[in-house]
Protein backbone atom coordinates (compact mmCIF):
# COMPACT_ATOMS: atom_id res chain seq x y z
CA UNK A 1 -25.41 -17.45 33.36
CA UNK A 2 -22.39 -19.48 34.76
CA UNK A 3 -21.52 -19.37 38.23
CA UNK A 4 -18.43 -19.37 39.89
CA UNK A 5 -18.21 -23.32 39.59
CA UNK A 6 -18.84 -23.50 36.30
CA UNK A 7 -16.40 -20.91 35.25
CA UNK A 8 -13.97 -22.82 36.93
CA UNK A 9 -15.10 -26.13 34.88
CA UNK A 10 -14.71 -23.92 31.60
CA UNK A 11 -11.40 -23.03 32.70
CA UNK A 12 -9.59 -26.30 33.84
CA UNK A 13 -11.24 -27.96 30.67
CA UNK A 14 -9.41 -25.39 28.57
CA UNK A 15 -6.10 -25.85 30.20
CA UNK A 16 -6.21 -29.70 29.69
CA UNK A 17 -7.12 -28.90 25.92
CA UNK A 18 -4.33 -26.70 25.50
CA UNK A 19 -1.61 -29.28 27.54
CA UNK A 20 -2.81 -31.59 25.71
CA UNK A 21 -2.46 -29.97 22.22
CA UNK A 22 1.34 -29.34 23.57
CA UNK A 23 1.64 -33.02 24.12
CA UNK A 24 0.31 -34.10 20.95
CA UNK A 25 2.45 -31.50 19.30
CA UNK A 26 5.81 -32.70 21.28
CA UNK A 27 5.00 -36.55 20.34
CA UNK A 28 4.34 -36.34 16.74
CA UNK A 29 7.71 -34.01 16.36
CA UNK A 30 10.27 -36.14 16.04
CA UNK A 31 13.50 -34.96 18.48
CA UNK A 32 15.79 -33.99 15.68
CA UNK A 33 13.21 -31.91 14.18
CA UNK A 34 12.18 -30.22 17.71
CA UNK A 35 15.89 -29.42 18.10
CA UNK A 36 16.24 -28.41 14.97
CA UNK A 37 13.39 -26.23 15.76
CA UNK A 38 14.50 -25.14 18.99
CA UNK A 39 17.66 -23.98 17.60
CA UNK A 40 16.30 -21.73 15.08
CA UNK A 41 15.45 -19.54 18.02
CA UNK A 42 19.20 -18.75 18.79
CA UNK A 43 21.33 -18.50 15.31
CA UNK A 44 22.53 -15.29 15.84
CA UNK A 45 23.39 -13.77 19.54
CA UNK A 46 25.53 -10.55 19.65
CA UNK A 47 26.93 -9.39 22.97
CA UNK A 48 29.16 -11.06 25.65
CA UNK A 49 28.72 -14.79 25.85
CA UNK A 50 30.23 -17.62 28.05
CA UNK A 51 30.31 -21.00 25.53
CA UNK A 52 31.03 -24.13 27.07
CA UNK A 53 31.39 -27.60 25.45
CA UNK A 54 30.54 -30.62 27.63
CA UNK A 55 32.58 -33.70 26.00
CA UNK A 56 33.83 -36.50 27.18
CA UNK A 57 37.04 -34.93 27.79
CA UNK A 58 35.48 -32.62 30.24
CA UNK A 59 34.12 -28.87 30.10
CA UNK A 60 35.95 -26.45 27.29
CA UNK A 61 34.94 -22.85 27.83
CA UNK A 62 35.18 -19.95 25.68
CA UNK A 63 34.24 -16.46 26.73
CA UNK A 64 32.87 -14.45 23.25
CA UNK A 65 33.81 -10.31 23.86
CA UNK A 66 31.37 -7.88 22.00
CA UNK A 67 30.79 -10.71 19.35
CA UNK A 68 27.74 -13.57 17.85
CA UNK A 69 27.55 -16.51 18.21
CA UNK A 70 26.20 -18.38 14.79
CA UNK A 71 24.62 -21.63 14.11
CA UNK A 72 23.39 -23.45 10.74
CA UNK A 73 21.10 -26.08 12.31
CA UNK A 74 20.92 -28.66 9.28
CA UNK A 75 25.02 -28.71 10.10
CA UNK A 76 24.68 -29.35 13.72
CA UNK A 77 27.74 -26.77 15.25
CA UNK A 78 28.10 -23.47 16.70
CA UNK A 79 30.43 -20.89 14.99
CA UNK A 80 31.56 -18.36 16.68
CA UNK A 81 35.73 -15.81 17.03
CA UNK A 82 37.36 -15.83 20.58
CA UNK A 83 40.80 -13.83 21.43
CA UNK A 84 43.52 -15.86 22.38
CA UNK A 85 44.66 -15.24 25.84
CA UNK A 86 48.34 -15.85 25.12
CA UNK A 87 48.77 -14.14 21.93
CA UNK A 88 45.97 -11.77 21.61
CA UNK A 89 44.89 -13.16 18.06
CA UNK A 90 41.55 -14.22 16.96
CA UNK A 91 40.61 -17.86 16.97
CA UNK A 92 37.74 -19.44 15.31
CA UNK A 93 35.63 -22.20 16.79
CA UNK A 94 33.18 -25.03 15.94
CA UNK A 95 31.52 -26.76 18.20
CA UNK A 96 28.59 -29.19 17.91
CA UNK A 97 24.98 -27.95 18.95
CA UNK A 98 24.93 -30.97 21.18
CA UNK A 99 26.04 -30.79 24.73
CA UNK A 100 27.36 -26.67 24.25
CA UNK A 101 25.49 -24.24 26.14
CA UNK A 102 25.47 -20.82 25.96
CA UNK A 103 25.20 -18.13 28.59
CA UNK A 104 25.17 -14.37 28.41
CA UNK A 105 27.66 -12.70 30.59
CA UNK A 106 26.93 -9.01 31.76
């Protein structure tokens, strides 16, 4: 029978096995692979989105109307068809992975 000290033992050794595992994990993955991993998650959004690019030339921003958002990871850019606000017609855009940031707008 374990008491109440014990079960705590058991319990903090388990966390630290599980951070750890994380850790391990994170430092054997190189970073191009973990983003390349991380943006698997996210290829294909459909809905209202607010896209903005942070360059060196400062923010761009696109706002995406009832449409996705696509990636291909190995290529490294976002895909996605904006309106125009001047002339009303459809624009596409790429737009590296890196540094773009994507938020849904309700």
């Amino acid at each position: 029978m374990i008491g109440s000290f014990g079960k705590f033992k058991v319990a903090a050794i388990l966390l630290f096995l599980i951070a750890l595992a994380f850790y391990t994990v994170q430092f054997f993955i190189s970073e191009d692979r973990s983003n390349n991993i991380s943006r698997l998650g996210i290829s294909f959004l459909s809905g209202d989105y607010r896209v903005t690019y942070t360059g060196y030339n400062g923010d761009k921003i696109w706002f995406v109307k009832d449409g996705k958002v696509t990636s291909v990871p190995d290529k490294g850019y976002y895909f996605f068809w904006v309106s125009d606000p001047k002339s009303g017609n459809k624009q596409y855009v790429q737009v590296p992975m890196t540094n773009t940031y994507i938020e849904e707008v309700n």
